[in-house]
C-alpha atoms as a PDB file:
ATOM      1  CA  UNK A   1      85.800 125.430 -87.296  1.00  0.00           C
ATOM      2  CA  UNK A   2      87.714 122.169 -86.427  1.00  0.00           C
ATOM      3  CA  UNK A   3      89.328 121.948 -83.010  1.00  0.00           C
ATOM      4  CA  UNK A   4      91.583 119.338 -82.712  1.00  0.00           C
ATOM      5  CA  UNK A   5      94.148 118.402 -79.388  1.00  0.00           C
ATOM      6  CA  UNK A   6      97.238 116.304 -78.317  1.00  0.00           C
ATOM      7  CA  UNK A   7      96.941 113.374 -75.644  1.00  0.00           C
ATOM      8  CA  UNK A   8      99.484 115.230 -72.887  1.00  0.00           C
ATOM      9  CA  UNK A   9      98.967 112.391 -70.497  1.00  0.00           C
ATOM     10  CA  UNK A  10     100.959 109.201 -70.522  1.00  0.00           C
ATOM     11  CA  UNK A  11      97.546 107.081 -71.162  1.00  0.00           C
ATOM     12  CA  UNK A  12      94.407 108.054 -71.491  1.00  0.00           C
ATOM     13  CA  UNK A  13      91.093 105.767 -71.671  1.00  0.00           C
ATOM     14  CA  UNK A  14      88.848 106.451 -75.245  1.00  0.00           C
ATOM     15  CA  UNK A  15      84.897 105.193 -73.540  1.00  0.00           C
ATOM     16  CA  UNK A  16      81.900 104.126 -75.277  1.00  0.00           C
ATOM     17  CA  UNK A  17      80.087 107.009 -73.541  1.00  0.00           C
ATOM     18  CA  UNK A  18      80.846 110.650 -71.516  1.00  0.00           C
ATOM     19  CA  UNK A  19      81.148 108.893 -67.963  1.00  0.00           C
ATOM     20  CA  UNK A  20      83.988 107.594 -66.367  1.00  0.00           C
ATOM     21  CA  UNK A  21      82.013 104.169 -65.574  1.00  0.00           C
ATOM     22  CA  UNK A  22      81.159 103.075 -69.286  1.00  0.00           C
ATOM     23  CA  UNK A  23      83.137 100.592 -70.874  1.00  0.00           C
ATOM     24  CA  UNK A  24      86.778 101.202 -72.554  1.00  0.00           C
ATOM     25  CA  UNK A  25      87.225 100.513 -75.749  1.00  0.00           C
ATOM     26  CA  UNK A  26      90.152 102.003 -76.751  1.00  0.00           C
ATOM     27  CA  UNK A  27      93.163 104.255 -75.746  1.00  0.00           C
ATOM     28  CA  UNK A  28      95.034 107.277 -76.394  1.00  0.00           C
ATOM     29  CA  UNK A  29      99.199 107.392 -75.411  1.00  0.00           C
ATOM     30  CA  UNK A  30     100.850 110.615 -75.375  1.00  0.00           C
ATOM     31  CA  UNK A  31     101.090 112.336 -78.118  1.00  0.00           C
ATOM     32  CA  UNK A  32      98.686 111.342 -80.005  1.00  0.00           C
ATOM     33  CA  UNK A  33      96.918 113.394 -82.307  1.00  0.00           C
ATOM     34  CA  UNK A  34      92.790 114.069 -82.206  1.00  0.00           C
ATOM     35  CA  UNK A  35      90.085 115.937 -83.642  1.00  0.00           C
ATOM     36  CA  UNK A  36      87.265 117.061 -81.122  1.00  0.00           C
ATOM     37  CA  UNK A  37      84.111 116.274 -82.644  1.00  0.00           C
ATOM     38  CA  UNK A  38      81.675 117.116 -79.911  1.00  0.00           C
ATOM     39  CA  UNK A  39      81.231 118.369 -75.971  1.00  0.00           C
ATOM     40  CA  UNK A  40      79.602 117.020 -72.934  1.00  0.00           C
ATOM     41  CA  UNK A  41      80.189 118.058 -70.256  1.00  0.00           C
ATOM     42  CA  UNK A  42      83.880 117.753 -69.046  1.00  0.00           C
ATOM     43  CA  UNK A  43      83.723 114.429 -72.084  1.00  0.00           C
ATOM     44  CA  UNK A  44      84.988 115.320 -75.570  1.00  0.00           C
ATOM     45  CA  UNK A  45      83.542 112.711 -78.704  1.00  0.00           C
ATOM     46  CA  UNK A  46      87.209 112.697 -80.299  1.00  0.00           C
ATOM     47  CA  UNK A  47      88.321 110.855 -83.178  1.00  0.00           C
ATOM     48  CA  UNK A  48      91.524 109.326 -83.174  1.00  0.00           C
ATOM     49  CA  UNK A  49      93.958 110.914 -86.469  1.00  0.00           C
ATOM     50  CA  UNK A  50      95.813 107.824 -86.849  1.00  0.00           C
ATOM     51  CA  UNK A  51      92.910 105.376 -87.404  1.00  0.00           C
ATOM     52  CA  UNK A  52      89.944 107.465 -87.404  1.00  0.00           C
ATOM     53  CA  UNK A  53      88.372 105.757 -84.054  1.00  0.00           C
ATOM     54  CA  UNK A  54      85.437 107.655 -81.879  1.00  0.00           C
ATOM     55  CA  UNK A  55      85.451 107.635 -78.335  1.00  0.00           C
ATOM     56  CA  UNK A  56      85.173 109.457 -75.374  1.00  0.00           C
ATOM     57  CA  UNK A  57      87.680 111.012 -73.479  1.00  0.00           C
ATOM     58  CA  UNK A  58      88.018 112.991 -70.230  1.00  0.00           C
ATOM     59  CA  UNK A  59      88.814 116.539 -71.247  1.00  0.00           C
ATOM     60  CA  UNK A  60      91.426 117.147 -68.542  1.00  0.00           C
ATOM     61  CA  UNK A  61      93.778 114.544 -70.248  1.00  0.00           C
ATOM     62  CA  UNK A  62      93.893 116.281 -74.071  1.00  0.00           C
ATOM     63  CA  UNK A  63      95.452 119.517 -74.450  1.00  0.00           C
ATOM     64  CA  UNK A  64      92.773 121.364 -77.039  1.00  0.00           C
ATOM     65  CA  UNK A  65      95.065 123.117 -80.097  1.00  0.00           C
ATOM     66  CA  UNK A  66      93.517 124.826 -82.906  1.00  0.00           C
ATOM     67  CA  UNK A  67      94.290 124.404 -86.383  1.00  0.00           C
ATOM     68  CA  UNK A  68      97.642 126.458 -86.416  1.00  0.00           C
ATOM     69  CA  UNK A  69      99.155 124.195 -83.680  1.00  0.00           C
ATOM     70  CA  UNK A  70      97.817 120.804 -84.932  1.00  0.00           C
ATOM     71  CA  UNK A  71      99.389 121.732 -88.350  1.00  0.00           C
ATOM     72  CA  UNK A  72     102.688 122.319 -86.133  1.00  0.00           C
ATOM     73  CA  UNK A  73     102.976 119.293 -84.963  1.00  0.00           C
ATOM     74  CA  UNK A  74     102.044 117.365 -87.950  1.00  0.00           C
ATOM     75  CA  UNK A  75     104.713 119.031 -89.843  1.00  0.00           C
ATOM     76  CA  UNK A  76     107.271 118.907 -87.271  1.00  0.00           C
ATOM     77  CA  UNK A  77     110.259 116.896 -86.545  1.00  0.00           C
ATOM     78  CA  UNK A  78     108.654 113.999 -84.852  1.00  0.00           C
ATOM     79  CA  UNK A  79     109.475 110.444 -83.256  1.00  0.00           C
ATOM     80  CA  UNK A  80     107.837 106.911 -81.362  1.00  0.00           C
ATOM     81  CA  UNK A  81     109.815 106.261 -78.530  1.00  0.00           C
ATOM     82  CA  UNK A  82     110.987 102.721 -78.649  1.00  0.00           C
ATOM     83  CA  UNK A  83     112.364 102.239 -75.218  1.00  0.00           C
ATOM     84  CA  UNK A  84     109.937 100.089 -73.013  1.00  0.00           C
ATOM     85  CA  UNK A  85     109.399 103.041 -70.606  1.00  0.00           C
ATOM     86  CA  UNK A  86     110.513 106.602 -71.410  1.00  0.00           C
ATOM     87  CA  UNK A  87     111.271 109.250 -68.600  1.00  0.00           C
ATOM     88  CA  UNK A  88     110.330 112.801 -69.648  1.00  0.00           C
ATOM     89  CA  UNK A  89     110.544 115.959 -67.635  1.00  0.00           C
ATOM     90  CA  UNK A  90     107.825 118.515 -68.884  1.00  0.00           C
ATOM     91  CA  UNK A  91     108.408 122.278 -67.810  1.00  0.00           C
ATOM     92  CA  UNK A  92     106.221 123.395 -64.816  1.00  0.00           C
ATOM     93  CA  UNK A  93     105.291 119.856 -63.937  1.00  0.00           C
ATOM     94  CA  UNK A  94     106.610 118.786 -61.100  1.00  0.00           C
ATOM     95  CA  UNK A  95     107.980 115.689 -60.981  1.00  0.00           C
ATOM     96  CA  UNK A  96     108.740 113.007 -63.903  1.00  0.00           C
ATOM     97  CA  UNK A  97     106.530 111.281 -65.881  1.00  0.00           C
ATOM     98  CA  UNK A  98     107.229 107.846 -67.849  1.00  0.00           C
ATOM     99  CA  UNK A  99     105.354 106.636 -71.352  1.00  0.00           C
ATOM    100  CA  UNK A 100     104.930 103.967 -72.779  1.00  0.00           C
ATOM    101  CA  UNK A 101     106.711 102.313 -75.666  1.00  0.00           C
ATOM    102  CA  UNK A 102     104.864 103.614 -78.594  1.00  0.00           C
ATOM    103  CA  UNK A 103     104.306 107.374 -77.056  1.00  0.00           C
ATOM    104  CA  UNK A 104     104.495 110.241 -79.780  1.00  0.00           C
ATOM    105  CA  UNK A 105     106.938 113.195 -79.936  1.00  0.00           C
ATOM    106  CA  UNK A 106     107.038 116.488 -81.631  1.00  0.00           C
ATOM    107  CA  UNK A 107     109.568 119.517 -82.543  1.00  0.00           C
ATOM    108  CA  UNK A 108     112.372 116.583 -81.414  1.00  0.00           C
ATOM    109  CA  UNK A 109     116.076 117.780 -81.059  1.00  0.00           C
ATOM    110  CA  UNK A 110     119.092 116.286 -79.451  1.00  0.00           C
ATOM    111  CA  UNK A 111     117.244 114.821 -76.354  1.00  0.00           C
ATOM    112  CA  UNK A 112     114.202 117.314 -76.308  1.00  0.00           C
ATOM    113  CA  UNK A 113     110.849 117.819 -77.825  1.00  0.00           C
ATOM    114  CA  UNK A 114     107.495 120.048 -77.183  1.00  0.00           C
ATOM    115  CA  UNK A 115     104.273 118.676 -77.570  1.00  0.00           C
ATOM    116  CA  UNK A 116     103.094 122.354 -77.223  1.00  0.00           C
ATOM    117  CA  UNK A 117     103.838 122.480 -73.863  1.00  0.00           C
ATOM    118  CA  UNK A 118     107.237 123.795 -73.468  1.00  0.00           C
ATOM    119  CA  UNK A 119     110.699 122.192 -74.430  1.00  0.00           C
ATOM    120  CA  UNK A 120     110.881 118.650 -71.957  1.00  0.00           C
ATOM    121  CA  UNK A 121     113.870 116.359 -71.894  1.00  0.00           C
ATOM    122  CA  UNK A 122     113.502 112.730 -72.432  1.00  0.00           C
ATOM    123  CA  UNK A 123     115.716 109.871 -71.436  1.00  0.00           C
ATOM    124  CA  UNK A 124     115.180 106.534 -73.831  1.00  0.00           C
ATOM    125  CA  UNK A 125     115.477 105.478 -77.200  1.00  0.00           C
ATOM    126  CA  UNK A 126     113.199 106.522 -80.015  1.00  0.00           C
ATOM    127  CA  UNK A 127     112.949 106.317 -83.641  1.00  0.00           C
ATOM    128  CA  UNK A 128     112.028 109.233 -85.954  1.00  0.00           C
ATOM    129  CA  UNK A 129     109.490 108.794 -88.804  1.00  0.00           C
ATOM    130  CA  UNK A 130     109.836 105.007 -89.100  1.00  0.00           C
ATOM    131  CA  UNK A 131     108.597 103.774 -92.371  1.00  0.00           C
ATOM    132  CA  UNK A 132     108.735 100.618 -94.244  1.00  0.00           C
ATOM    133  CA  UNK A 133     109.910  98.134 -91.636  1.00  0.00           C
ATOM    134  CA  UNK A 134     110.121  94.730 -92.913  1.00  0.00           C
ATOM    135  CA  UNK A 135     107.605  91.638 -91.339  1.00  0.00           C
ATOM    136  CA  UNK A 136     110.764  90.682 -88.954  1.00  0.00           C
ATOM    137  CA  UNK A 137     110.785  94.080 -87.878  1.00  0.00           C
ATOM    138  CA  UNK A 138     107.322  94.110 -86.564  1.00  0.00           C
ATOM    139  CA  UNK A 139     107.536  90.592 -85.492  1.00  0.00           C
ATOM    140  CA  UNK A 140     110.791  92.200 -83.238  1.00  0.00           C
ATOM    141  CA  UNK A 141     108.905  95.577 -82.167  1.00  0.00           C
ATOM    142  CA  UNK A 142     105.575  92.842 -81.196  1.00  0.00           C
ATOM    143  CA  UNK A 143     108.217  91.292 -78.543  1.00  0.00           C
ATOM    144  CA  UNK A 144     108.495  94.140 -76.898  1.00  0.00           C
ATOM    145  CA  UNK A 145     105.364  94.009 -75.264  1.00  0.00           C
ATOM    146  CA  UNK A 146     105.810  90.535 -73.994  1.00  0.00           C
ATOM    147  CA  UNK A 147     104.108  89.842 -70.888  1.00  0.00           C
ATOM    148  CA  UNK A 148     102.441  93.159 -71.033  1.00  0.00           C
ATOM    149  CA  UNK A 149      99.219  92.377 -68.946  1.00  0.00           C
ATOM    150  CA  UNK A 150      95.899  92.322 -71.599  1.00  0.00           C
ATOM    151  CA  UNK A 151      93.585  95.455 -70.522  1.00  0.00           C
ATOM    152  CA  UNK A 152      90.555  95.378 -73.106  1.00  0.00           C
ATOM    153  CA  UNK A 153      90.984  98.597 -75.144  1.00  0.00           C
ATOM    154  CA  UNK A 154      94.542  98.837 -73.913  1.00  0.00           C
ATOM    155  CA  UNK A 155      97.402 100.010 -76.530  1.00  0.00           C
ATOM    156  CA  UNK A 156     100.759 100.256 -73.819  1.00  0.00           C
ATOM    157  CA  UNK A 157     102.919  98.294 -71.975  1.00  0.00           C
ATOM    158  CA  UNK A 158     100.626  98.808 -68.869  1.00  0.00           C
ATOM    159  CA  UNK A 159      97.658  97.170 -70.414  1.00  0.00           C
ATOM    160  CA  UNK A 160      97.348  95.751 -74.262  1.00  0.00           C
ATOM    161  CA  UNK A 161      94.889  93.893 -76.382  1.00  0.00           C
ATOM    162  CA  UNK A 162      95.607  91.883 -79.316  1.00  0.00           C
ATOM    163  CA  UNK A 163      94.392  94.038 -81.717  1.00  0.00           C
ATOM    164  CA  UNK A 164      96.034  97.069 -80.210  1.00  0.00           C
ATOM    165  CA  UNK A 165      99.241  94.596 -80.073  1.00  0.00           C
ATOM    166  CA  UNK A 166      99.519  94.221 -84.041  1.00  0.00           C
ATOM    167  CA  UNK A 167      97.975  98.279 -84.355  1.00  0.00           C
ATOM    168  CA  UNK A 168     101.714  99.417 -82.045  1.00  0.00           C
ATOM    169  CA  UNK A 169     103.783  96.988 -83.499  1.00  0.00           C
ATOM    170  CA  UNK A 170     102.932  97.913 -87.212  1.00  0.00           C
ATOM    171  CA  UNK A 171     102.977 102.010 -86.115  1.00  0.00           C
ATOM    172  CA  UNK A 172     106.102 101.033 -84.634  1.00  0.00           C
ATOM    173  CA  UNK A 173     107.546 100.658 -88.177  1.00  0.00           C
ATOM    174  CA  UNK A 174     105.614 103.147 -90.194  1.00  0.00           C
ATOM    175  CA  UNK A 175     101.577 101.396 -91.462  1.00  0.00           C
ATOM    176  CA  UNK A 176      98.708 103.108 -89.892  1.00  0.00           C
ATOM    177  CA  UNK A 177      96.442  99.721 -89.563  1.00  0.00           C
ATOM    178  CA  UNK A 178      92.321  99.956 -88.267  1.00  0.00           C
ATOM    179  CA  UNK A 179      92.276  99.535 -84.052  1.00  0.00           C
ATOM    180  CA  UNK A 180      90.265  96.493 -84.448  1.00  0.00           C
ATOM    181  CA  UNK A 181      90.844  92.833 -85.309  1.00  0.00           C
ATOM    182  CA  UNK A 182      86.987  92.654 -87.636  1.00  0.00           C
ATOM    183  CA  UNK A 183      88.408  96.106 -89.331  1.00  0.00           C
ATOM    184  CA  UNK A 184      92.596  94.115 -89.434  1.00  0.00           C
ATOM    185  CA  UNK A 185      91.011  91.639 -91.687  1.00  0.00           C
ATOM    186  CA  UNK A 186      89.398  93.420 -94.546  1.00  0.00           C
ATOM    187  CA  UNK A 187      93.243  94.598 -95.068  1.00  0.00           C
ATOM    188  CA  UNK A 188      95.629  93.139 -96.993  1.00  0.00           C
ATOM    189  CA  UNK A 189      96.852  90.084 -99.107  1.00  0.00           C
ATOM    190  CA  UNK A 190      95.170  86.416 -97.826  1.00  0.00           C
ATOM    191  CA  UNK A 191      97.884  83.890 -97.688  1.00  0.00           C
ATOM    192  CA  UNK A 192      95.886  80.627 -98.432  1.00  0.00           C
ATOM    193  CA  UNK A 193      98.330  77.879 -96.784  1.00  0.00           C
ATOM    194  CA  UNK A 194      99.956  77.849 -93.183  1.00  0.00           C
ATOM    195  CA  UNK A 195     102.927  76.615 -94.605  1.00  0.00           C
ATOM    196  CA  UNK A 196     102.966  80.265 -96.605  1.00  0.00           C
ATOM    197  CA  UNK A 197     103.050  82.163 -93.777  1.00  0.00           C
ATOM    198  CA  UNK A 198     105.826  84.878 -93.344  1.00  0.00           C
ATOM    199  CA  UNK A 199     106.966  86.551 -89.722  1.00  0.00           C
ATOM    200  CA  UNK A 200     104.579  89.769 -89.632  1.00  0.00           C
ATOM    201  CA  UNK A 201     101.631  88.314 -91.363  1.00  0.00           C
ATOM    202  CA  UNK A 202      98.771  88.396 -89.308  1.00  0.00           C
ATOM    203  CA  UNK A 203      96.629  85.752 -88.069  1.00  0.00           C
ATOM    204  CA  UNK A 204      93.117  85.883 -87.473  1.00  0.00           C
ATOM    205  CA  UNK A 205      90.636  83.222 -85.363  1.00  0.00           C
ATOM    206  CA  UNK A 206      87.213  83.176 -85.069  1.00  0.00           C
ATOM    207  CA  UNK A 207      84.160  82.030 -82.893  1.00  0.00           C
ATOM    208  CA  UNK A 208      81.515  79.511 -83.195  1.00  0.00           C
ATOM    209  CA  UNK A 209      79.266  82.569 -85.095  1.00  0.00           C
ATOM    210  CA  UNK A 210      82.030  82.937 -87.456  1.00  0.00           C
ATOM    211  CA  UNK A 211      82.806  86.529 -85.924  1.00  0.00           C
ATOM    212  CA  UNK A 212      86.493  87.419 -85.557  1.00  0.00           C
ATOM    213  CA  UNK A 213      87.297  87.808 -82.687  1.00  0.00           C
ATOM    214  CA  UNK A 214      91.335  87.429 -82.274  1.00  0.00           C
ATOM    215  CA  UNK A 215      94.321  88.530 -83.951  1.00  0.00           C
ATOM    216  CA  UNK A 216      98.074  87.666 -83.491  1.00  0.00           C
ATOM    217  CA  UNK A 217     101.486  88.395 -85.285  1.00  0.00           C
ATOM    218  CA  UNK A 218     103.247  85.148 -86.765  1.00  0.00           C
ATOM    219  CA  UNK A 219     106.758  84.616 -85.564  1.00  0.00           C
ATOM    220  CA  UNK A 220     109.137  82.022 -87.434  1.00  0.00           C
ATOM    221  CA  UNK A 221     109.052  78.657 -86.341  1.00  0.00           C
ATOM    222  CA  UNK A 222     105.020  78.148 -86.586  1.00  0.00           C
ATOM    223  CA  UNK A 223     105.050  80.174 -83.656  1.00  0.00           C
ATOM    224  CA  UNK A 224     102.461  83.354 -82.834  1.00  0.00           C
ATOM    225  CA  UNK A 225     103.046  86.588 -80.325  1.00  0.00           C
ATOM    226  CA  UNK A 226      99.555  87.844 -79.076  1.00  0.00           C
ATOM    227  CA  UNK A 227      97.310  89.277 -76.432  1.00  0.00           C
ATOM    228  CA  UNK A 228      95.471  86.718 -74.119  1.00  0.00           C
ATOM    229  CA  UNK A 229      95.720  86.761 -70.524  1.00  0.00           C
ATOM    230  CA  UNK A 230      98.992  88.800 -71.083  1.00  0.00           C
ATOM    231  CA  UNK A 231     101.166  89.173 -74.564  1.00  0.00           C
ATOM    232  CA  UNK A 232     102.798  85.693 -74.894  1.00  0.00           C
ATOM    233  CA  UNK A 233     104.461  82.885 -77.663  1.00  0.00           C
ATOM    234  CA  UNK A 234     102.662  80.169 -78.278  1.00  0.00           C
ATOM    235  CA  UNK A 235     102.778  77.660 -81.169  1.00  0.00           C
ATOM    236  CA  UNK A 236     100.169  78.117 -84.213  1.00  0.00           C
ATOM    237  CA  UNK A 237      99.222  75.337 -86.574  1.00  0.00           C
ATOM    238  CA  UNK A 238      96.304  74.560 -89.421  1.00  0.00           C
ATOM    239  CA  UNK A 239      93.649  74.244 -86.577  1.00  0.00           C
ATOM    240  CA  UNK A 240      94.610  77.463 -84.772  1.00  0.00           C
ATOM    241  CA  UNK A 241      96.885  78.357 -81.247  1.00  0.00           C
ATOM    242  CA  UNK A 242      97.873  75.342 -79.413  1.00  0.00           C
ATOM    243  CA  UNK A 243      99.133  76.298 -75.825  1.00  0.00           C
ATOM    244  CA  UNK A 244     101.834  73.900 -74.595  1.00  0.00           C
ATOM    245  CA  UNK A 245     101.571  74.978 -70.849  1.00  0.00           C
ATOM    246  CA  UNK A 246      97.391  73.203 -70.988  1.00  0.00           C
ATOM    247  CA  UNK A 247      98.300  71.448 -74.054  1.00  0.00           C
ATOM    248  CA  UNK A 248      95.002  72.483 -75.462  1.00  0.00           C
ATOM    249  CA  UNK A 249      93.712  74.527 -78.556  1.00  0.00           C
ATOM    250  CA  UNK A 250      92.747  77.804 -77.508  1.00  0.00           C
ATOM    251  CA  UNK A 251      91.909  79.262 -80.989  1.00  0.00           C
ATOM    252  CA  UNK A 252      90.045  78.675 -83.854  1.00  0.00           C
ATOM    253  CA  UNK A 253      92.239  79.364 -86.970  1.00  0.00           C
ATOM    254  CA  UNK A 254      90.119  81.785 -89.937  1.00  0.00           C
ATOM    255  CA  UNK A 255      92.521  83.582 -91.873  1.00  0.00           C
ATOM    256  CA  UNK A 256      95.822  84.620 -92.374  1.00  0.00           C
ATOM    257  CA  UNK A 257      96.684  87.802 -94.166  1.00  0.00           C
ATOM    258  CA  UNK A 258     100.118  89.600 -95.102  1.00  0.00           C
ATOM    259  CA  UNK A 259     100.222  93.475 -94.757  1.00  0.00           C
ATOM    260  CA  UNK A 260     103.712  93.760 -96.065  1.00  0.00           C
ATOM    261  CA  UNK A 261     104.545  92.995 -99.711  1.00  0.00           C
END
């Protein structure tokens, strides 16, 4: 029988293994949908539904549903918020609590939603069922997250790598991409020449093994938003991201690839 459950926490940390101490590689933000794969424990092996990503999670921060409920939610009226910081009140919680830009929401009506947990009120923007956006679009949803601090696994406004940068920006505007940059690059259409290169389109750099190991979003103007140190701008050329503030080279161009045709 699959068991499946909603994140019903703002954030919640996906680990490598069942302990609060191993490493974080990745990052559920409320609402987000899971299947429970396994049990140790208080840990649950889950796998993410939007990308199909294993982890770890801390059972307290998942509400389980069974296959009724999940089905509820997936069929219901549902929305991203797109403010940078949402305020919801949840019913018998005391106090607020505040998401993240990106956060999911189910069963959505004129300034409500339940997430299986009782009708809450939210105060912020959001967008229901986004689909299609253009390259600009992501490009614009990518600068939202400017100066977002970069967490290693992160996926919010709190904490953000830079392949869970392009992941938000593209869900943001309706693609389900892979969480990471190595899984980014098998996708889509290469674009062979800088000069080529189209807001949106990702870039992708590359160590001295060969091994990707960055990703960013092209902006116009040869410019590039992405994760390092925090989410900043900096310019991008044939050789790879040239930061003005050291005026050095701080990544090795690979490839480039377009996701939107």
């Amino acid at each position: 029988m699959e068991v499946f459950g909603v994140c019903n926490q703002s954030l919640a940390a996906v680990r490598k293994q069942p302990g609060e101490t191993y490493e974080m590689i990745n990052q559920l933000i409320f609402g987000d949908l899971l299947e429970i794969k396994a049990k140790v424990n208080s840990w649950l092996l889950i796998e993410s539904m939007h990308d199909g990503y294993e982890g770890w999670v801390d059972s307290k921060q998942v509400k389980q549903i069974n296959n009724t409920e999940y089905q509820l939610l997936v069929n219901s009226s549902k929305a991203f918020t797109t403010s940078i910081i949402t305020k919801v009140d949840l019913p018998h919680v005391e106090g607020s609590r505040y998401l993240s830009l990106g956060s999911r929401l189910y069963q959505v009506k004129q300034n409500t939603f339940n997430n299986l947990e009782g009708e809450a009120v939210y105060t912020g923007e959001i967008i229901t069922n986004p689909s299609n956006g253009s390259g600009e679009q992501v490009a614009q949803a990518a600068r939202q997250y400017l100066n977002a601090p970069y967490l290693w696994g992160g996926r919010s406004v709190w904490g953000i790598d830079c392949s869970g940068l392009v992941q938000m920006s593209y869900l943001l505007n309706g693609y389900s991409l892979p969480r990471d940059a190595g899984q980014q690059a098998q996708i889509g259409e290469t674009i062979h020449f800088i000069h080529e290169i189209k807001a949106g389109d990702l870039i992708f750099f590359d160590n001295e093994e060969g091994k990707i190991v960055h990703v960013g979003i092209a902006l116009p103007n040869k410019n590039i938003i992405h994760a390092s140190g925090q989410v900043r701008i900096d310019t991008l050329d044939h050789q790879g991201i040239f930061q003005q503030q050291t005026h050095l080279y701080t990544h090795q161009l690979r490839l480039i690839k377009r996701m939107i045709t």
